[in-house]
C-alpha atoms as a PDB file:
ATOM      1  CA  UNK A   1     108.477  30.891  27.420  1.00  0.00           C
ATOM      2  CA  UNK A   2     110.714  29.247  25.146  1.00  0.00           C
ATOM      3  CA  UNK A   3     114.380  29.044  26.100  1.00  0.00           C
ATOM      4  CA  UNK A   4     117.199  28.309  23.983  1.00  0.00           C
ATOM      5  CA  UNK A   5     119.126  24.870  24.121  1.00  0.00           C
ATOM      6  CA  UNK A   6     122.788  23.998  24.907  1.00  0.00           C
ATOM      7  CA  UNK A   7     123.069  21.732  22.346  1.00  0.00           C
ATOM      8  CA  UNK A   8     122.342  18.346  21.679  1.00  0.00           C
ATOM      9  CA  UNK A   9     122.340  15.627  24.329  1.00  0.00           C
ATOM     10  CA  UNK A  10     125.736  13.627  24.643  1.00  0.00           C
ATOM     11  CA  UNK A  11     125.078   9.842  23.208  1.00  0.00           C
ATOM     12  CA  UNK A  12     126.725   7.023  24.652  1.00  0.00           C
ATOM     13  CA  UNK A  13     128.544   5.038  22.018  1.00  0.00           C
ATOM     14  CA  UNK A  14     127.472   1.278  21.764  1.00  0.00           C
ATOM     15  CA  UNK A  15     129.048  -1.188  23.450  1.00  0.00           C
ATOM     16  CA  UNK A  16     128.836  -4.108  20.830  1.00  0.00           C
ATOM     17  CA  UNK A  17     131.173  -7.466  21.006  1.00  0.00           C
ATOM     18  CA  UNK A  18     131.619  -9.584  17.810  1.00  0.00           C
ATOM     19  CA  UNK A  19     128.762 -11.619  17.620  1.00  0.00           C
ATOM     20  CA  UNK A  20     131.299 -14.886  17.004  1.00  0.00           C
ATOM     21  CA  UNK A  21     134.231 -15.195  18.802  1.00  0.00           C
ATOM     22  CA  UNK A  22     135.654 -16.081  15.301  1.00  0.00           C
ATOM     23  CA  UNK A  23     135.813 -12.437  14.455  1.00  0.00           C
ATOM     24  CA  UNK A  24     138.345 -10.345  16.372  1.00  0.00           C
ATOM     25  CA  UNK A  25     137.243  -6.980  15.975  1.00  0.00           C
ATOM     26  CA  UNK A  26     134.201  -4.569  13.723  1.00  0.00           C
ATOM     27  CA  UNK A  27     135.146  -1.416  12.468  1.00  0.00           C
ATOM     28  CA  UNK A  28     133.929   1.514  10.538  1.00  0.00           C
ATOM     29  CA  UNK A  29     135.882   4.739   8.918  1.00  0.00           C
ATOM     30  CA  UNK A  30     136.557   7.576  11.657  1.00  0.00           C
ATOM     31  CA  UNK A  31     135.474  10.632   8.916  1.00  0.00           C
ATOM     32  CA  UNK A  32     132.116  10.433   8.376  1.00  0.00           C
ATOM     33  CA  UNK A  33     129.198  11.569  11.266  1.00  0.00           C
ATOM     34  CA  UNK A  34     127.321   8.700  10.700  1.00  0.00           C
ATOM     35  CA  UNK A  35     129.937   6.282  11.626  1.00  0.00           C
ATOM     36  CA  UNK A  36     128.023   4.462  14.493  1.00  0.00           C
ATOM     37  CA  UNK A  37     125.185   3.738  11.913  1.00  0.00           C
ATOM     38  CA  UNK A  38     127.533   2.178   9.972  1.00  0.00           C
ATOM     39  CA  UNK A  39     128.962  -0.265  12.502  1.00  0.00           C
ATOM     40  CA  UNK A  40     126.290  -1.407  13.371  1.00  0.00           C
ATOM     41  CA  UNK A  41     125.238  -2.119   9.880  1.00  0.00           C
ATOM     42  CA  UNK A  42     128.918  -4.311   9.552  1.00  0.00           C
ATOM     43  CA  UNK A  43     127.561  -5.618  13.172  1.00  0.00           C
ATOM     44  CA  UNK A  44     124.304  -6.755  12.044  1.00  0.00           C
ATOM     45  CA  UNK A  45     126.088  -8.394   8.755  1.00  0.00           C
ATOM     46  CA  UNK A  46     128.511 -10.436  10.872  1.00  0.00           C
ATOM     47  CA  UNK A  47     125.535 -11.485  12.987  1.00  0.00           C
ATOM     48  CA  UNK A  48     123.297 -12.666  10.230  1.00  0.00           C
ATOM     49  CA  UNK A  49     126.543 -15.136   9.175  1.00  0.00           C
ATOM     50  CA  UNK A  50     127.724 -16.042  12.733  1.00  0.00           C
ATOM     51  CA  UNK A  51     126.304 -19.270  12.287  1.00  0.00           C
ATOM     52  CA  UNK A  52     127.626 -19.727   8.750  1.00  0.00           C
ATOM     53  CA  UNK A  53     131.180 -18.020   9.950  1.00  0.00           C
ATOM     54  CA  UNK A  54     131.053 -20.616  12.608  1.00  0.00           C
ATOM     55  CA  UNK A  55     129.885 -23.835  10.877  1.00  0.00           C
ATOM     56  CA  UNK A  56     133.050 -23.036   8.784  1.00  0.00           C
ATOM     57  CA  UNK A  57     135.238 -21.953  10.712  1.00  0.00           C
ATOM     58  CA  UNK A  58     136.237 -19.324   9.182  1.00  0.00           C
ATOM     59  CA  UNK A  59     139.183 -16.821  10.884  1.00  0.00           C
ATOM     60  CA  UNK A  60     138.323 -13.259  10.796  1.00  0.00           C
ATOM     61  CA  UNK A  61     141.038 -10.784  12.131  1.00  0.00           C
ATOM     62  CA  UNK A  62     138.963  -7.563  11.408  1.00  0.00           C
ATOM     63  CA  UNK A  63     135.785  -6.744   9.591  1.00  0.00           C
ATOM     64  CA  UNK A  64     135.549  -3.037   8.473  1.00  0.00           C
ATOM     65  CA  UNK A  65     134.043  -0.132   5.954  1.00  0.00           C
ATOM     66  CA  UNK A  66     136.124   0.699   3.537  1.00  0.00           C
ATOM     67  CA  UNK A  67     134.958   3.569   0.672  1.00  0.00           C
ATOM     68  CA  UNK A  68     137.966   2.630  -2.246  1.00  0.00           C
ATOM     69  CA  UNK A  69     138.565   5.161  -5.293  1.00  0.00           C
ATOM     70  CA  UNK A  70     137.417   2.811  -7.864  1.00  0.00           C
ATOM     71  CA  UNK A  71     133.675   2.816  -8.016  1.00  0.00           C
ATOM     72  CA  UNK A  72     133.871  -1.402  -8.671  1.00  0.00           C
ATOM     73  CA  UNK A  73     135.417  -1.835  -6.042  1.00  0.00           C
ATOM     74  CA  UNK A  74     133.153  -3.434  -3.225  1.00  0.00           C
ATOM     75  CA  UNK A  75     135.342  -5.421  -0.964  1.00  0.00           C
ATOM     76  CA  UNK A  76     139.047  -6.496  -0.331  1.00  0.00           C
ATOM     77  CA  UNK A  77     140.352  -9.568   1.339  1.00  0.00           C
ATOM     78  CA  UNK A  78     143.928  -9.119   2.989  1.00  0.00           C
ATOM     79  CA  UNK A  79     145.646 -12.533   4.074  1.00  0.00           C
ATOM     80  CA  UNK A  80     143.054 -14.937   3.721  1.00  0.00           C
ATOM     81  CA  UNK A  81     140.747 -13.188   6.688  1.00  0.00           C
ATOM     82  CA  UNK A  82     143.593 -10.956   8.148  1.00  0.00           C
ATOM     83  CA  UNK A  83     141.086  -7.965   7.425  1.00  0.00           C
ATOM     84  CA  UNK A  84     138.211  -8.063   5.746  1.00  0.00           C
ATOM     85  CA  UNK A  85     136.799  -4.472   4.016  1.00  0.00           C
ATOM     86  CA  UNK A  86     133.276  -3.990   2.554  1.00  0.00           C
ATOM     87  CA  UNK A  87     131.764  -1.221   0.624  1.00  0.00           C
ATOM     88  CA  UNK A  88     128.888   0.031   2.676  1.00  0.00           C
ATOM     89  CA  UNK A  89     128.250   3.656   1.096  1.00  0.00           C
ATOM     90  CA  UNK A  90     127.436   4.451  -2.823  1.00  0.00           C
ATOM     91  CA  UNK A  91     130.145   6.074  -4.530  1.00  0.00           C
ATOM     92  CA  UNK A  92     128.020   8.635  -6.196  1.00  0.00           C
ATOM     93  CA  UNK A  93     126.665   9.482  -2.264  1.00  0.00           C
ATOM     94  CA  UNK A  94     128.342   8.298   0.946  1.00  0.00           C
ATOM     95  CA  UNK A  95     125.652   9.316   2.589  1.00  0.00           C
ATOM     96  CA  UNK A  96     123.527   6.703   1.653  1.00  0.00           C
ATOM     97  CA  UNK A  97     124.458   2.795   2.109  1.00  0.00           C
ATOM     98  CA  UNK A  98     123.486   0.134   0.345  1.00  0.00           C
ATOM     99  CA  UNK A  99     121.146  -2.550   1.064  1.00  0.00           C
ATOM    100  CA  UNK A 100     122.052  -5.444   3.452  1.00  0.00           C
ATOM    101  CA  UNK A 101     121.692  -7.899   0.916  1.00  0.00           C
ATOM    102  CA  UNK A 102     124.257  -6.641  -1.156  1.00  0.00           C
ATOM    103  CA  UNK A 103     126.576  -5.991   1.967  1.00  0.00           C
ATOM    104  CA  UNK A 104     125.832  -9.739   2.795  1.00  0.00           C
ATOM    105  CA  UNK A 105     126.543 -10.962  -0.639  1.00  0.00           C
ATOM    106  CA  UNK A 106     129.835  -8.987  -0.959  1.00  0.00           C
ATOM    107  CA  UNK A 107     130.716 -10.705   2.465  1.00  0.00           C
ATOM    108  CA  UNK A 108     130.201 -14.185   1.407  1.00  0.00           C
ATOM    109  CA  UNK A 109     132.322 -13.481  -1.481  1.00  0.00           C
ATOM    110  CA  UNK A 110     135.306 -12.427   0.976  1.00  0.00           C
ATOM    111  CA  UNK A 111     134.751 -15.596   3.398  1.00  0.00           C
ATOM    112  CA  UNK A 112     135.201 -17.427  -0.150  1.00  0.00           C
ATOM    113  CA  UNK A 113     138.542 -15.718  -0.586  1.00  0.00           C
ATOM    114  CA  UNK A 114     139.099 -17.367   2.746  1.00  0.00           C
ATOM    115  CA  UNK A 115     139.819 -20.836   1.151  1.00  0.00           C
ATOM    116  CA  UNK A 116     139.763 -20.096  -2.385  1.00  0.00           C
ATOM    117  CA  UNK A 117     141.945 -17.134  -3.872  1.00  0.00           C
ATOM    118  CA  UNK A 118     141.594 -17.321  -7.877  1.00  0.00           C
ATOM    119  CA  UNK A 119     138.192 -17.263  -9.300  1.00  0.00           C
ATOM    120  CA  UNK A 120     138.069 -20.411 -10.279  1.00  0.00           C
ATOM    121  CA  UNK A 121     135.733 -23.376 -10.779  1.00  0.00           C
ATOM    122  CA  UNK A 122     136.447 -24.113  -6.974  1.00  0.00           C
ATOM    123  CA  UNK A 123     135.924 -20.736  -5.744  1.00  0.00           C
ATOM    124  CA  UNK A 124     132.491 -20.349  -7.261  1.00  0.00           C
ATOM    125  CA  UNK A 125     131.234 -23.604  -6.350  1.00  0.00           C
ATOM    126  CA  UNK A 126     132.514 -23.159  -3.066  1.00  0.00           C
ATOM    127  CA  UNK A 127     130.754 -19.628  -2.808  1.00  0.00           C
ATOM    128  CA  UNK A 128     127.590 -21.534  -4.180  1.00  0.00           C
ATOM    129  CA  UNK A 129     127.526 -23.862  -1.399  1.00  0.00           C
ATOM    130  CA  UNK A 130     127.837 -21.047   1.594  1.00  0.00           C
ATOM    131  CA  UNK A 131     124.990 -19.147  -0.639  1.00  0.00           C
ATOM    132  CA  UNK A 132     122.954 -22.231  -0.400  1.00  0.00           C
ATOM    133  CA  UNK A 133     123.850 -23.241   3.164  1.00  0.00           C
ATOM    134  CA  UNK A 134     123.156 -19.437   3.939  1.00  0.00           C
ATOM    135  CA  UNK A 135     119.550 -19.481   2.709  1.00  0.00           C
ATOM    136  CA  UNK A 136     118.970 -22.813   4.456  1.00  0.00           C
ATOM    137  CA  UNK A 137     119.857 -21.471   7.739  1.00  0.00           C
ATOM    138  CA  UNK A 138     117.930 -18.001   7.067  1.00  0.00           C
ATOM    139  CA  UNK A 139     114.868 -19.366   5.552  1.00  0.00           C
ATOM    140  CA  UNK A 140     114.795 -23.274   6.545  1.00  0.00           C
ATOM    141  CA  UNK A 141     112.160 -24.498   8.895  1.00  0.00           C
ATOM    142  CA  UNK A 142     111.195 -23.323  12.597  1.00  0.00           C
ATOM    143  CA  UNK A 143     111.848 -25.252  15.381  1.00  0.00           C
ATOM    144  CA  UNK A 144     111.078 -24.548  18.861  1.00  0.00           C
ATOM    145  CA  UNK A 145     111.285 -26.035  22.239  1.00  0.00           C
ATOM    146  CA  UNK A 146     108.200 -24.082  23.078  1.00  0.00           C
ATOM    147  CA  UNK A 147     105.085 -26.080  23.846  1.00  0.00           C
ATOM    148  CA  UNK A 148     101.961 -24.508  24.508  1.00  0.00           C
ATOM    149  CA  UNK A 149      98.210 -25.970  25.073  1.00  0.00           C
ATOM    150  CA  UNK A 150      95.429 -23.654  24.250  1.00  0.00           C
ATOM    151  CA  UNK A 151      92.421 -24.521  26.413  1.00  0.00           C
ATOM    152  CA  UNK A 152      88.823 -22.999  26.971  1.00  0.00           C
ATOM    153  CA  UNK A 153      88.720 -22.127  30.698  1.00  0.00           C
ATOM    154  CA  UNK A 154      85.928 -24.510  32.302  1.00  0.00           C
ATOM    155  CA  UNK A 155      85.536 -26.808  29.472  1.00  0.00           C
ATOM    156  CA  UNK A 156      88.780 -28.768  29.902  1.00  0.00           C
ATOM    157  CA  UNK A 157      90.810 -29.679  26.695  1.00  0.00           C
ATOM    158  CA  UNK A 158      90.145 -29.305  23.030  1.00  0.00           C
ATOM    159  CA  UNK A 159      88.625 -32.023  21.306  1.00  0.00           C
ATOM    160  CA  UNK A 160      90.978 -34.036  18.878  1.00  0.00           C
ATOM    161  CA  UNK A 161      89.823 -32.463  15.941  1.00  0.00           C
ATOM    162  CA  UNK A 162      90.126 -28.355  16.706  1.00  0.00           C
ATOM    163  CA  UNK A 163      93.535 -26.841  15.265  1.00  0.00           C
ATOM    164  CA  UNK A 164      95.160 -24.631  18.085  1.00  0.00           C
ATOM    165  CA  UNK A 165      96.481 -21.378  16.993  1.00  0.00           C
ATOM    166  CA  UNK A 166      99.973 -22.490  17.445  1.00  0.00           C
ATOM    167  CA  UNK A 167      99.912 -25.167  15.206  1.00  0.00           C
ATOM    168  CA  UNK A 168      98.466 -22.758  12.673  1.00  0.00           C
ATOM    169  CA  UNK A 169     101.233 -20.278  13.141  1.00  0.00           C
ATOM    170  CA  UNK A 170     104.016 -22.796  12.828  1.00  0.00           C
ATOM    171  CA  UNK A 171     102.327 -24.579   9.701  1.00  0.00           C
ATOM    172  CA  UNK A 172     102.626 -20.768   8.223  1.00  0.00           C
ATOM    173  CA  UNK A 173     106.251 -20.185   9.244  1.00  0.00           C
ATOM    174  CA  UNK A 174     107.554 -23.717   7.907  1.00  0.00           C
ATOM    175  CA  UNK A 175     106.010 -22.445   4.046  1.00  0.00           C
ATOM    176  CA  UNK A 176     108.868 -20.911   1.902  1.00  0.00           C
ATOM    177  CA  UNK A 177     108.175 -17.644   2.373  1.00  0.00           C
ATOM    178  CA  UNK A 178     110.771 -16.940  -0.427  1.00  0.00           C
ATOM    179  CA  UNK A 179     111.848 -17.351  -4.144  1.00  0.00           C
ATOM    180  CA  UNK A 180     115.339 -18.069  -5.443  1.00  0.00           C
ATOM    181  CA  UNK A 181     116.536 -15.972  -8.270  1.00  0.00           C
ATOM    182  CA  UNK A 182     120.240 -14.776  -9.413  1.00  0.00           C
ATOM    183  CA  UNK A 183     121.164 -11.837  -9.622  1.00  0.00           C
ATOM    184  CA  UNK A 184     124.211  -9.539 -10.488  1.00  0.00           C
ATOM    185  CA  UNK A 185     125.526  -7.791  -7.527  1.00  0.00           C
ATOM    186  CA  UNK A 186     124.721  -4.448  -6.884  1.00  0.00           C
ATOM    187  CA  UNK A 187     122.313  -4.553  -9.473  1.00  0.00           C
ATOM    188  CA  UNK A 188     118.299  -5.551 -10.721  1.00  0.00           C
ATOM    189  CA  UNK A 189     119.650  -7.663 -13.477  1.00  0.00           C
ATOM    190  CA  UNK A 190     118.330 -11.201 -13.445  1.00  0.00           C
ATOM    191  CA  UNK A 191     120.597 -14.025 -14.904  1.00  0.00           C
ATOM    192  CA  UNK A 192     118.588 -16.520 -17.191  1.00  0.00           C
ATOM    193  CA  UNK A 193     119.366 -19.763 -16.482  1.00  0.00           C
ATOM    194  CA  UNK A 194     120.944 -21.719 -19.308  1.00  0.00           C
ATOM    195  CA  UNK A 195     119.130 -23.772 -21.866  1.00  0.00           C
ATOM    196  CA  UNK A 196     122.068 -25.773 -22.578  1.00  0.00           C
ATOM    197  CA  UNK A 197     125.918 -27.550 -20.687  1.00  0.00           C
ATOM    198  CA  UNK A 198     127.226 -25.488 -23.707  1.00  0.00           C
ATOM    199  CA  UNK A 199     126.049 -22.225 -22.589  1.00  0.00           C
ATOM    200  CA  UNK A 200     126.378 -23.232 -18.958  1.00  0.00           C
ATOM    201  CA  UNK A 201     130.395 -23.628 -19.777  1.00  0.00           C
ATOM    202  CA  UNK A 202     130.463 -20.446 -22.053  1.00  0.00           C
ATOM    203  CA  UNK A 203     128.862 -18.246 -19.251  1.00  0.00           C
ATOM    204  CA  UNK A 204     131.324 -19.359 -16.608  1.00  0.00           C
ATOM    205  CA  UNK A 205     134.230 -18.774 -18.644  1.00  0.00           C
ATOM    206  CA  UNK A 206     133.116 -15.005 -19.636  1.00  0.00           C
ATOM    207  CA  UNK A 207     132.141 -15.039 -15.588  1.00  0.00           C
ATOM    208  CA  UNK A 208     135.515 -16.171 -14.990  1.00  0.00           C
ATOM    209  CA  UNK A 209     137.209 -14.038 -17.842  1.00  0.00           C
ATOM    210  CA  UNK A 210     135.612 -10.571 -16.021  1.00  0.00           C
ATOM    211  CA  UNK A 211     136.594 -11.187 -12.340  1.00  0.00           C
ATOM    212  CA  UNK A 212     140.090 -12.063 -13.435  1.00  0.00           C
ATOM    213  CA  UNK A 213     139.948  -8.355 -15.280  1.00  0.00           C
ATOM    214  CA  UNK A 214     138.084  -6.700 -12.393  1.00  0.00           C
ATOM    215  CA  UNK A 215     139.405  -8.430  -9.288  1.00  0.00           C
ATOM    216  CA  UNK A 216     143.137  -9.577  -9.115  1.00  0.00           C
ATOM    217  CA  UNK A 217     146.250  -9.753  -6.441  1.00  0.00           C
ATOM    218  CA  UNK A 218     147.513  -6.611  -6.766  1.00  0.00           C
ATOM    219  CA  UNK A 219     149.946  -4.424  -4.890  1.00  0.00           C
ATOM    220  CA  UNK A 220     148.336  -1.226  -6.410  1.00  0.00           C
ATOM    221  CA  UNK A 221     145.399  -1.901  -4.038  1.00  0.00           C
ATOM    222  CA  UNK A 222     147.042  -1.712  -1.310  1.00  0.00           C
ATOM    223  CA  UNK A 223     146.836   1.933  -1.007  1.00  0.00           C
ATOM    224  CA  UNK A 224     143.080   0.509   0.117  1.00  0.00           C
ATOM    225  CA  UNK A 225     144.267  -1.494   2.868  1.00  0.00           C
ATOM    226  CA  UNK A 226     143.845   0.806   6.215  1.00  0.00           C
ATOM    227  CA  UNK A 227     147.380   0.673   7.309  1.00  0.00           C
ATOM    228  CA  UNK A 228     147.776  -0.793  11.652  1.00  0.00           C
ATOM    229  CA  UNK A 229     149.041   2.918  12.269  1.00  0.00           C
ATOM    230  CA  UNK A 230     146.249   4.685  11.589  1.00  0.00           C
ATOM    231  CA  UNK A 231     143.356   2.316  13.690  1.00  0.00           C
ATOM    232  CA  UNK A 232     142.094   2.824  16.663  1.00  0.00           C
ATOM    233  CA  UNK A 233     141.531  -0.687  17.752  1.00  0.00           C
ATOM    234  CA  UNK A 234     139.932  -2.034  21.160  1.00  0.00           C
ATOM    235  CA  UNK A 235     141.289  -5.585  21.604  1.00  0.00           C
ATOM    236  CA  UNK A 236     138.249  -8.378  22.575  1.00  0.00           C
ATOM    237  CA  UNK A 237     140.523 -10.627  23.559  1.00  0.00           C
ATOM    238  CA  UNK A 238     144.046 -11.080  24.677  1.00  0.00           C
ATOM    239  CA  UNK A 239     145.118 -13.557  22.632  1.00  0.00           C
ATOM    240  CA  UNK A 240     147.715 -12.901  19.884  1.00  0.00           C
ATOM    241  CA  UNK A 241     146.898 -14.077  15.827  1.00  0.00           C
ATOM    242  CA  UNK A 242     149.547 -14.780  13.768  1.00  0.00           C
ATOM    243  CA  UNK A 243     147.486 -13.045  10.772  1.00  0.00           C
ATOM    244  CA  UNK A 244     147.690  -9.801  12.556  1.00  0.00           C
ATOM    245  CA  UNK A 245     151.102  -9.606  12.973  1.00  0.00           C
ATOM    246  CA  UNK A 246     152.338  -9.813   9.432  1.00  0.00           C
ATOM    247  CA  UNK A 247     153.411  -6.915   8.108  1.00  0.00           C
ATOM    248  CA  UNK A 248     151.461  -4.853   5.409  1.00  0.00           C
ATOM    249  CA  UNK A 249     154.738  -5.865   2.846  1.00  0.00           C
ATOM    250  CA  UNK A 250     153.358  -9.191   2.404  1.00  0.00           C
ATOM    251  CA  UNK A 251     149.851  -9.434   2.278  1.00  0.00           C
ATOM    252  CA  UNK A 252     147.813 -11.091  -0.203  1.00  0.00           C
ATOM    253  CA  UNK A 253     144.956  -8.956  -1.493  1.00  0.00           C
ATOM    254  CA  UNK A 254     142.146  -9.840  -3.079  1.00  0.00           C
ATOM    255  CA  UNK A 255     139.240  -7.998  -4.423  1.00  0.00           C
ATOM    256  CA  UNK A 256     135.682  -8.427  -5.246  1.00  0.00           C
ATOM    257  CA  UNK A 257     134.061  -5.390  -7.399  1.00  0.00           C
ATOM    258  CA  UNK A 258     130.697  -4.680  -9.208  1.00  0.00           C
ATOM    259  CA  UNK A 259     129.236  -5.606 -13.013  1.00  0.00           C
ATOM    260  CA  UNK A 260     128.938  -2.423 -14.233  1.00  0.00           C
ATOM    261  CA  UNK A 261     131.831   0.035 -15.223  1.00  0.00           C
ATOM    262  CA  UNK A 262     131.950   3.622 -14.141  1.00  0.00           C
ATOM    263  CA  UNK A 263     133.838   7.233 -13.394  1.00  0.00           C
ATOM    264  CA  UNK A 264     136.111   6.876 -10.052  1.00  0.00           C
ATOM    265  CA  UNK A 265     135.750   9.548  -7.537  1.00  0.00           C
ATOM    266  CA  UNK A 266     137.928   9.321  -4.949  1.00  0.00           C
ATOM    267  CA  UNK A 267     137.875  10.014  -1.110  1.00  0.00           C
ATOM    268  CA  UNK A 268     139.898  12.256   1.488  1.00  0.00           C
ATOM    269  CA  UNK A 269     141.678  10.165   3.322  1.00  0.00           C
ATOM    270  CA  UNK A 270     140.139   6.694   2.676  1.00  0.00           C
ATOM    271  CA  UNK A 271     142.828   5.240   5.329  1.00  0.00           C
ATOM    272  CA  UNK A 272     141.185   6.756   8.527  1.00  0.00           C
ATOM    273  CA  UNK A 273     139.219   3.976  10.645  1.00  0.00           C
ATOM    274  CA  UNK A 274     137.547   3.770  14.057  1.00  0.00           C
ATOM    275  CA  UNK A 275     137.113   0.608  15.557  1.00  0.00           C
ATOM    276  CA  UNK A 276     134.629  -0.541  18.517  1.00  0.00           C
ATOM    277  CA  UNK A 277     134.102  -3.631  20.281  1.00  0.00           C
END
């Protein structure tokens, strides 16, 4: 006999630190159902750059989701680190996220903003480097402290010339398993290299010319920026940052925000956040 349920069974919420101490707190906006999924998708994006985040140094007050108006838009820095937002949903469906590597991509692009505030020559060579350094530590070689002998029981140990299985399994690991190719972000476009310095120059400066259109210091995007009042924040540590306590007045914003143009739709209340450790 089938009997009817009393609903679903309560699930305990996650209990997830920052995965460097360099990052204070992960959060991810209160509104939507799926709201666990997506921190642990910011989660699993601050651990893939822990060792980047900590090879730099770089200060993080607060990493959260953030789903602007503007369809561009895919991230904000506020203070050099103070908070740090990233697009996680498409605008046309906040239902479905994007892919890590975008998230990841938009992220390095904030950390930039971390040193570098104009998109300048600095700022992109700087981002080129943690892009580079980032791939290095992701895809570079395998090394282990792991020894094993592989031995035939009752005929002692391999001659000299047999290949163990271990040694075959790291000589496939250390191959590049990968190839590099640029990309715009958020999309399948691939940028051509260029044949020529000239056209090397001319693409930076239309590079340069679009981000300065598309992501600037502005005090209209605050309206963005999750004001303190409305988090719900569980402290990881006791310590007190001087970032957090300046006031939303004074913050320095910048953005970071896709190729292609688009209609704007905008959100309920794009302010509301939940944070978890």
């Amino acid at each position: 006999m089938v009997k009817e349920g009393r609903g679903q069974f309560p699930i305990r919420k996650p209990d997830r630190p920052s995965p460097v101490a360099n990052v204070g707190k992960i959060g991810s906006l209160m509104r939507y159902p799926d709201r666990d999924y997506a921190n642990s998708l910011l989660h699993d994006a601050v651990k893939q750059l822990a060792p980047l985040i900590h090879e730099y140094n770089f200060k993080v007050g607060l990493v959260c989701e953030m789903f602007p108006k503007s369809e561009n838009l895919l991230g904000l820095n506020v203070n050099k680190g103070q908070k740090i937002m990233l697009r996680l949903r498409y605008h046309h469906n906040e239902r479905s996220f994007l892919p890590m590597s975008d998230i990841l991509g938009t992220f390095l692009h904030e950390l930039t903003h971390n040193v570098h505030g104009k998109h300048d020559k600095n700022f992109y060579d700087y981002l080129a480097k943690l892009e580079k350094r980032f791939d290095e530590i992701r895809y570079g070689k395998v090394r282990s402290n792991y020894w094993c002998e592989e031995n035939r029981l009752g005929l002692g140990r391999l001659s000299s010339g047999v290949v163990d299985v271990r040694a075959k399994r790291l000589t496939a690991m250390t191959k590049n398993g990968f190839k590099t190719e640029t990309k715009v972000l958020g999309s399948d476009s691939r940028i051509t290299k260029p044949n020529n310095p000239r056209e090397a120059m001319l693409g930076a400066a239309l590079r340069r010319l679009e981000d300065s259109k598309r992501c600037h210091s502005d005090r209209e995007q605050q309206s963005e920026v999750p004001d303190e009042k409305e988090l719900e924040i569980v402290e990881l540590d006791d310590d007190d940052d001087d970032a957090e306590q300046s006031s939303d007045s004074d913050v320095e914003i910048v953005e970071v925000v896709k190729a292609e143009e688009g209609d704007a739709r905008g959100s309920d209340d794009p302010n509301q956040t939940i944070v978890i450790e």
